[in-house]
Each structure stands twice: as structure tokens, then as C-alpha cells.
N, C-alpha and C. Protein backbone atom coordinates (compact mmCIF):
# COMPACT_ATOMS: atom_id res chain seq x y z
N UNK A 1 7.00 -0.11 -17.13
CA UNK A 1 6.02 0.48 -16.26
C UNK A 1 4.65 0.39 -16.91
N UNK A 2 3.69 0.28 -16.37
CA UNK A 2 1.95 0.37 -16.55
C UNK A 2 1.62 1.17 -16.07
N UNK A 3 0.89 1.86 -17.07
CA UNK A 3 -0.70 2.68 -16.26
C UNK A 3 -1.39 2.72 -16.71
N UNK A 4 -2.83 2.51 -15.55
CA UNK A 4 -4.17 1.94 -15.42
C UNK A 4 -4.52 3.85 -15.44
N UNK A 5 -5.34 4.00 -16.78
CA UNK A 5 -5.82 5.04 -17.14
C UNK A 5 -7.41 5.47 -16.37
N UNK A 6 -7.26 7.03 -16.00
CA UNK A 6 -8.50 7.43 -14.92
C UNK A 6 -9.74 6.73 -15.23
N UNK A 7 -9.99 6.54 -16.67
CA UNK A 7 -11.17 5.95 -17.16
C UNK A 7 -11.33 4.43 -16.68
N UNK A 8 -10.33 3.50 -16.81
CA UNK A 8 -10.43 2.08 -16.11
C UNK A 8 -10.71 1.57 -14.94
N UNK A 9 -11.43 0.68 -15.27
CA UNK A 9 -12.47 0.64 -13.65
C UNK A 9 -11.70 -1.20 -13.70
N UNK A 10 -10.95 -1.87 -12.60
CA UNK A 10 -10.31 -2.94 -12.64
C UNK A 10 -11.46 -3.93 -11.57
N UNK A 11 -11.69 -5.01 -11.74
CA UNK A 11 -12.48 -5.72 -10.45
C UNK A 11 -11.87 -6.92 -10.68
N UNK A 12 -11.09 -7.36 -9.33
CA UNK A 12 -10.37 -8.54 -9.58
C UNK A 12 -8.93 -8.58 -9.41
N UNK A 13 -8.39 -9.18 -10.08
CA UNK A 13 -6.47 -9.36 -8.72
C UNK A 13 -5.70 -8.79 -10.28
N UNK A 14 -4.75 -7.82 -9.65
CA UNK A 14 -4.11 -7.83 -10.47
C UNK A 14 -2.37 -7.93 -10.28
N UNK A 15 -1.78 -8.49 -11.05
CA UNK A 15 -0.28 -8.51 -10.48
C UNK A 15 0.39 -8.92 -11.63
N UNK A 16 1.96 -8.17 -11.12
CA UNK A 16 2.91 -7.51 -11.48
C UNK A 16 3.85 -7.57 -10.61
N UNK A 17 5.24 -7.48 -12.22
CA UNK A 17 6.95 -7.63 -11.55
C UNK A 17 7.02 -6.29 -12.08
N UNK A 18 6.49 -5.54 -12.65
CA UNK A 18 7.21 -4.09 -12.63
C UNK A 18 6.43 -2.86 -12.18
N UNK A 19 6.79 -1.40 -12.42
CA UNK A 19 5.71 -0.48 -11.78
C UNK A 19 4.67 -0.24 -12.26
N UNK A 20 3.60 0.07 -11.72
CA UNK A 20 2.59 0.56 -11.96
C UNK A 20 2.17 1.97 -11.18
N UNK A 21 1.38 2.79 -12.09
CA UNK A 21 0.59 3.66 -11.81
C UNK A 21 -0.90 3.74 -12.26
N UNK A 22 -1.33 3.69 -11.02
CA UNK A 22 -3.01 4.13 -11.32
C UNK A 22 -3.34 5.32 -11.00
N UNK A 23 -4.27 5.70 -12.00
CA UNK A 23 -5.20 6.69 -12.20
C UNK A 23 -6.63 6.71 -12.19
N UNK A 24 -7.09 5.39 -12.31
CA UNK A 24 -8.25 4.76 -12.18
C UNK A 24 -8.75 3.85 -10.99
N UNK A 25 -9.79 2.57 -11.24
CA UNK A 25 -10.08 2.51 -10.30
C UNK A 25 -9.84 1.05 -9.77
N UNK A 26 -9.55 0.45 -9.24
CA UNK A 26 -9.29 -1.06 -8.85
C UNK A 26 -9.73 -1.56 -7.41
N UNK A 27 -10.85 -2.20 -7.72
CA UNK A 27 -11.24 -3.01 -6.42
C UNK A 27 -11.08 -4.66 -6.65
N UNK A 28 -10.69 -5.13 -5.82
CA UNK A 28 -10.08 -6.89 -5.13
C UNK A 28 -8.54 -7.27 -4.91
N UNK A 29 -7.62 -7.19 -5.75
CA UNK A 29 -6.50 -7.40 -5.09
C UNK A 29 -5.28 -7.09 -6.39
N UNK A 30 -4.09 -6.84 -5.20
CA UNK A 30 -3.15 -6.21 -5.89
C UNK A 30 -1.94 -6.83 -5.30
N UNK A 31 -0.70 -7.63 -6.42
CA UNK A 31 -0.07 -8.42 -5.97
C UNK A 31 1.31 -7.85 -7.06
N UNK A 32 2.39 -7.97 -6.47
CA UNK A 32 3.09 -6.98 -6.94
C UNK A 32 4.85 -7.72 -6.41
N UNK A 33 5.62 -8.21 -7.24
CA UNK A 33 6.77 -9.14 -6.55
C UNK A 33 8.10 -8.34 -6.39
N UNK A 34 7.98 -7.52 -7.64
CA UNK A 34 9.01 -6.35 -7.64
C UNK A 34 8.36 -5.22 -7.91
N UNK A 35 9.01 -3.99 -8.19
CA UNK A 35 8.70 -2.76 -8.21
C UNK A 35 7.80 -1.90 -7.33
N UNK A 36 7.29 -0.61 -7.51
CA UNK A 36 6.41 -0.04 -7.07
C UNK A 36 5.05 0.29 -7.68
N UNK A 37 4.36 0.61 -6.74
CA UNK A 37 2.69 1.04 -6.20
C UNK A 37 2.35 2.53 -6.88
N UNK A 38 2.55 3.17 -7.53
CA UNK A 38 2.07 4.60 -7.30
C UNK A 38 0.71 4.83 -7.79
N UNK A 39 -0.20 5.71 -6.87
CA UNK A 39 -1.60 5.69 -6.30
C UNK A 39 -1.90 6.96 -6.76
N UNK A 40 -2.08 7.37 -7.75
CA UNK A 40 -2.12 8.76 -8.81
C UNK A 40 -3.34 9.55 -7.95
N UNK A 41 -3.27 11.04 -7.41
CA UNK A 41 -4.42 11.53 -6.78
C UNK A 41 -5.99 11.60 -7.26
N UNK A 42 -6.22 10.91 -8.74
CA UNK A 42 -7.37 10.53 -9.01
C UNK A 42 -7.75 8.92 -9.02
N UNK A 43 -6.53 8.50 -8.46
CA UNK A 43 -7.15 7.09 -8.14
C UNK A 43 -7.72 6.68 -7.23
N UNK A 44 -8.42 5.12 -7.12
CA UNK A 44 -9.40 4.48 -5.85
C UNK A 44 -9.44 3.56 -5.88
N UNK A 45 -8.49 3.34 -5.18
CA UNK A 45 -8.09 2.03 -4.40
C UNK A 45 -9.01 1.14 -3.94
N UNK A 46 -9.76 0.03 -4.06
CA UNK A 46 -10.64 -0.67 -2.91
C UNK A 46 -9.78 -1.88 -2.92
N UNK A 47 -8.79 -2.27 -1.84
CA UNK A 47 -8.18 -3.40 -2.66
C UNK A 47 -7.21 -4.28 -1.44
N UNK A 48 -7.06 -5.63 -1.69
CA UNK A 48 -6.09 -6.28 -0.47
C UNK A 48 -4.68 -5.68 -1.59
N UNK A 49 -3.49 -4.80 -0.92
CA UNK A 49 -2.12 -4.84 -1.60
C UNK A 49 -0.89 -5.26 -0.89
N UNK A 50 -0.42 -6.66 -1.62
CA UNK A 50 0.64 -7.24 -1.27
C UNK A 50 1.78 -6.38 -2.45
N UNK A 51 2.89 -5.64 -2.28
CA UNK A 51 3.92 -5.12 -2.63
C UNK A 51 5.23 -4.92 -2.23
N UNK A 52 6.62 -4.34 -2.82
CA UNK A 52 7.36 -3.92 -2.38
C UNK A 52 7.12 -2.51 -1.94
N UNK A 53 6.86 -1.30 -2.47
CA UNK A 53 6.70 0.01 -2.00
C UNK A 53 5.47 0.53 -2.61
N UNK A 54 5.05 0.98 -1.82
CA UNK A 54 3.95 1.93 -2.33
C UNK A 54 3.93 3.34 -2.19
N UNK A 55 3.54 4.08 -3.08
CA UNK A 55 2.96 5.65 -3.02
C UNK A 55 1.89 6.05 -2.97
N UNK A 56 0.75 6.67 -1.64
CA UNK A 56 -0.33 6.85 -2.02
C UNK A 56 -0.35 8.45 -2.24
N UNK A 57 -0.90 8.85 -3.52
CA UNK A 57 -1.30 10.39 -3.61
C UNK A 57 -2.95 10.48 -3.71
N UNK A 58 -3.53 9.42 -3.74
CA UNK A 58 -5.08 9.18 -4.09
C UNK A 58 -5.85 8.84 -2.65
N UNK A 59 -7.31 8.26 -3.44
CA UNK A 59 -7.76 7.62 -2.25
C UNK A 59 -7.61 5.87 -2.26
N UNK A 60 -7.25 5.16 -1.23
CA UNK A 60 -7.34 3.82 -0.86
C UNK A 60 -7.87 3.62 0.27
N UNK A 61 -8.06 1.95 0.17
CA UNK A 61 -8.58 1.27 1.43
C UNK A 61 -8.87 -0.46 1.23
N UNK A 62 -8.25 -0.94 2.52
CA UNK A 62 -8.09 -1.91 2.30
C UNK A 62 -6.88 -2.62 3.20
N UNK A 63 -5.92 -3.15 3.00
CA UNK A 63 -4.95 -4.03 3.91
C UNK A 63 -3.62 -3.38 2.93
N UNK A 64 -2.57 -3.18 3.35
CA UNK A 64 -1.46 -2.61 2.19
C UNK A 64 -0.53 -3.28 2.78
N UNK A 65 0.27 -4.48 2.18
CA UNK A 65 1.84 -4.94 3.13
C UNK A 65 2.56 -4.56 2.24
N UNK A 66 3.55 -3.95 2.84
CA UNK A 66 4.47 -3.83 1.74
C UNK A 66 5.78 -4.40 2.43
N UNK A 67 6.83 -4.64 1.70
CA UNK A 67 8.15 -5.61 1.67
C UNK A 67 9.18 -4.20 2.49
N UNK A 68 8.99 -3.04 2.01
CA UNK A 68 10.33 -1.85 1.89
C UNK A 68 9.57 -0.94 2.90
N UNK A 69 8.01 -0.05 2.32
CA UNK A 69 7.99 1.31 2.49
C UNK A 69 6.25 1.67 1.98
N UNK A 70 5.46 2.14 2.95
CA UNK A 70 4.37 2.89 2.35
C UNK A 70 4.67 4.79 2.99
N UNK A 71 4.17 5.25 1.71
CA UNK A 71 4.57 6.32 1.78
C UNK A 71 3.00 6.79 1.69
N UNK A 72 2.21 8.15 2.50
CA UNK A 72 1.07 8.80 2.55
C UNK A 72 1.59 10.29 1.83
N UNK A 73 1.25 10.64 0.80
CA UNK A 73 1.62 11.87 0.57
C UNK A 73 0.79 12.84 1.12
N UNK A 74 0.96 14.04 0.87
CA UNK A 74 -0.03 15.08 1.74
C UNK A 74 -1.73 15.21 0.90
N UNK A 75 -1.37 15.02 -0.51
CA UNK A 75 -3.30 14.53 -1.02
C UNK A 75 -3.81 13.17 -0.85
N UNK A 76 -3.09 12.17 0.17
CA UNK A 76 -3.46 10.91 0.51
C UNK A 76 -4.65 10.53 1.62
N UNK A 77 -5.51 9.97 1.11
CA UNK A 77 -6.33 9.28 1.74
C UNK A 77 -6.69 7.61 1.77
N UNK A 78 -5.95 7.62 3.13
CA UNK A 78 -6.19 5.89 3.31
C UNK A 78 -6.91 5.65 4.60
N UNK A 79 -7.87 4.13 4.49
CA UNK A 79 -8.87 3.58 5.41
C UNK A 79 -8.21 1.82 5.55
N UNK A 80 -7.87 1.49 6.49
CA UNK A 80 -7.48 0.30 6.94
C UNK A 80 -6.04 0.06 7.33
N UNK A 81 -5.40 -1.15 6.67
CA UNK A 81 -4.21 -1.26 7.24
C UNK A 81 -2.87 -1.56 6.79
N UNK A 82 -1.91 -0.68 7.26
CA UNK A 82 -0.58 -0.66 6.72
C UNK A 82 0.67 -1.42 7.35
N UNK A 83 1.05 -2.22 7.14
CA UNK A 83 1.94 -3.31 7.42
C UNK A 83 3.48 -3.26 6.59
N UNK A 84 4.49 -2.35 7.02
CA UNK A 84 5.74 -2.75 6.35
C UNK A 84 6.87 -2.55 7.20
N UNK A 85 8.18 -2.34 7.01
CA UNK A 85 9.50 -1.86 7.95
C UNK A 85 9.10 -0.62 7.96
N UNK A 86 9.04 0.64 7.08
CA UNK A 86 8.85 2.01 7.02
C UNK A 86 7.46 2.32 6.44
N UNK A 87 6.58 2.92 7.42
CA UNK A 87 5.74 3.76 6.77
C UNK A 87 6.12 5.39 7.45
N UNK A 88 5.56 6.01 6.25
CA UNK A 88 5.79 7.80 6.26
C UNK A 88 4.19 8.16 5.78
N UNK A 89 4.01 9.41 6.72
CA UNK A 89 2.65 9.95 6.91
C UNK A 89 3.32 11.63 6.64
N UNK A 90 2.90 11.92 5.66
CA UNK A 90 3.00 13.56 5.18
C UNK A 90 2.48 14.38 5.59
N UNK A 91 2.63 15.53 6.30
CA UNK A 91 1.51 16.38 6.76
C UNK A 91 0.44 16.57 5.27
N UNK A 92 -0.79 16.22 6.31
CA UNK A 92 -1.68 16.55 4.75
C UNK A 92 -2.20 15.40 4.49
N UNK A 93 -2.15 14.25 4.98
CA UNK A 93 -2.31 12.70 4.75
C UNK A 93 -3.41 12.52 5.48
N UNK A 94 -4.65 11.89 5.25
CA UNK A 94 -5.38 11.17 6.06
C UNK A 94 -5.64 9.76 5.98
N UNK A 95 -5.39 9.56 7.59
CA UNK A 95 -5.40 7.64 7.55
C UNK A 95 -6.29 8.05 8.65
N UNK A 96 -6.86 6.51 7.98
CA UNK A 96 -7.72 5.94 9.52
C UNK A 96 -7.67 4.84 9.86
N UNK A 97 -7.07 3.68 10.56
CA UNK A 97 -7.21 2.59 10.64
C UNK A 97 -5.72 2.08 11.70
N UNK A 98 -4.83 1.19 11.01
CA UNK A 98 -4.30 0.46 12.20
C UNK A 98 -2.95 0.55 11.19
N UNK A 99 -1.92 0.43 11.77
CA UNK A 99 -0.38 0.32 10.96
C UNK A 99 0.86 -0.48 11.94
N UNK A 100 1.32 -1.43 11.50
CA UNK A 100 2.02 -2.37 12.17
C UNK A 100 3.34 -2.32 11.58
N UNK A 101 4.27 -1.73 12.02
CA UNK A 101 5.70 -1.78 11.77
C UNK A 101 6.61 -3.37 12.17
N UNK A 102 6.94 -3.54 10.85
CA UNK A 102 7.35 -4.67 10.51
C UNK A 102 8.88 -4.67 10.37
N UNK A 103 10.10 -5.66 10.42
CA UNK A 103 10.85 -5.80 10.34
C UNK A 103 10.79 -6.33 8.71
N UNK A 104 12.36 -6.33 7.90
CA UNK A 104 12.24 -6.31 6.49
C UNK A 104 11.83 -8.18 6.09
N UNK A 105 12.39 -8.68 7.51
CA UNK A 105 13.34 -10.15 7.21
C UNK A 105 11.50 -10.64 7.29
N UNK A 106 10.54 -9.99 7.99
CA UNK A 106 9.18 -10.84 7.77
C UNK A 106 8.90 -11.70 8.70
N UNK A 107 10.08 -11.87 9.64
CA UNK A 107 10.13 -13.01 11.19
C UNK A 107 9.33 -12.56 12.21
N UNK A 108 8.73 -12.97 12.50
CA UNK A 108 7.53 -12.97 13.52
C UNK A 108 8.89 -12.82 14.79
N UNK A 109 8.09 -11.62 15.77
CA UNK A 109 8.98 -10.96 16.72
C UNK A 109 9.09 -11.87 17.74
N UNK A 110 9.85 -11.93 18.42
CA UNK A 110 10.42 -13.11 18.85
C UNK A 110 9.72 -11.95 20.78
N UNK A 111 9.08 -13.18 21.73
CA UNK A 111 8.31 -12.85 22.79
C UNK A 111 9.43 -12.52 23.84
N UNK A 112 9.30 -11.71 24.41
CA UNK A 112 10.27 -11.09 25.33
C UNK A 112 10.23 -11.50 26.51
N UNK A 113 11.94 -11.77 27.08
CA UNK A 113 12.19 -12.64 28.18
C UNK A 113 11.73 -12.53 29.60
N UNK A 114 11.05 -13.55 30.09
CA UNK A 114 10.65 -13.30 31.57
C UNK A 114 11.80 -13.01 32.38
N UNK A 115 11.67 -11.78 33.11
CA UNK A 115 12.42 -11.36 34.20
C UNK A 115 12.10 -11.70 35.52
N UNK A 116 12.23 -13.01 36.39
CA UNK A 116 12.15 -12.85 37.43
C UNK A 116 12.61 -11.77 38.67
């Protein structure tokens, strides 16, 4: 596991096969093949995140896909967009933006049959 300490300010892509936790700050991109996201309530997110799961307890913003699961905890603040099979919104969570529930397999939904 990693963690990006409150003091670290990140600019630029960062990626990873295992977990991470931030506490600090990371703006440009976040690429992630295994493990999890966790978004420490003093962190700040500015960032494109390609992942398997994420946890937000902080603030983010930005595009978030994840493979499994984004989770909003109740000190979460997110701006833009969430893309996975499961997202969960905590009472106490603020989002603003757009969220697209995804199937796990990643197959573009297949267009539904004309009924004459």
C-alpha cells in the first residue's frame, strides 16, 4: 500500500497495481490496474481516475471509472463524473455532476429492439 502524505502536492499521472491512500493533493491523472482508491478527508483530488474501486472521504473532481465500485462517504465531496457497475452515495455526500452505471464486462449496451 502507498500513501501520498497531506503535505504532497502530485501534478501529473500517477499509477499503480496496489492501494493507495491520499491525504494530499493530486491534480492530472490517476491510473490504477489493481487495487483501491482511498480519498483521505483531507485530500484533493483534481484528476482523470481510471481504477478498480474507489473511496471518496475527501474532496474530488474530475471523470472517476472505476472497474467494481465508487463509494461517496458522508464527508465526500465530488464534481463531475462517475462511471462504474456500483456506485453508493452516503447520506452526507455531495456530488454534482453526471454518473453512468455501467455493466462489469465494459460492453457497450446493446440498442433495444424495434417493436412493430
Amino acid at each position: 500500500m502507498t500513501t501520498i502524505g497531506a503535505s504532497l502536492v502530485i501534478t501529473g499521472e500517477v499509477t499503480s497495481k496496489e492501494d493507495i491512500t491520499v491525504h494530499g493533493h493530486i491534480k492530472g491523472q490517476i491510473s490504477m490496474v489493481q487495487g483501491t482508491l482511498l480519498v483521505a478527508p483531507t485530500a484533493r483530488i483534481e484528476a482523470d481516475v481510471n481504477v478498480t474501486n474507489v473511496t471518496i472521504h475527501g474532496n474530488m473532481s474530475g471523470k472517476v471509472a472505476a472497474g467494481e465500485r465508487v463509494e461517496l462517504t458522508p464527508t465526500a465531496t465530488m464534481k463531475g463524473t462517475l462511471i462504474a457497475p456500483a456506485v453508493i452515495l452516503c447520506d452526507g455526500a455531495t456530488f454534482n455532476g453526471n454518473i453512468q452505471v455501467e455493466k462489469k464486462s465494459g460492453a457497450a449496451a446493446r440498442p433495444a429492439a424495434k417493436v412493430n
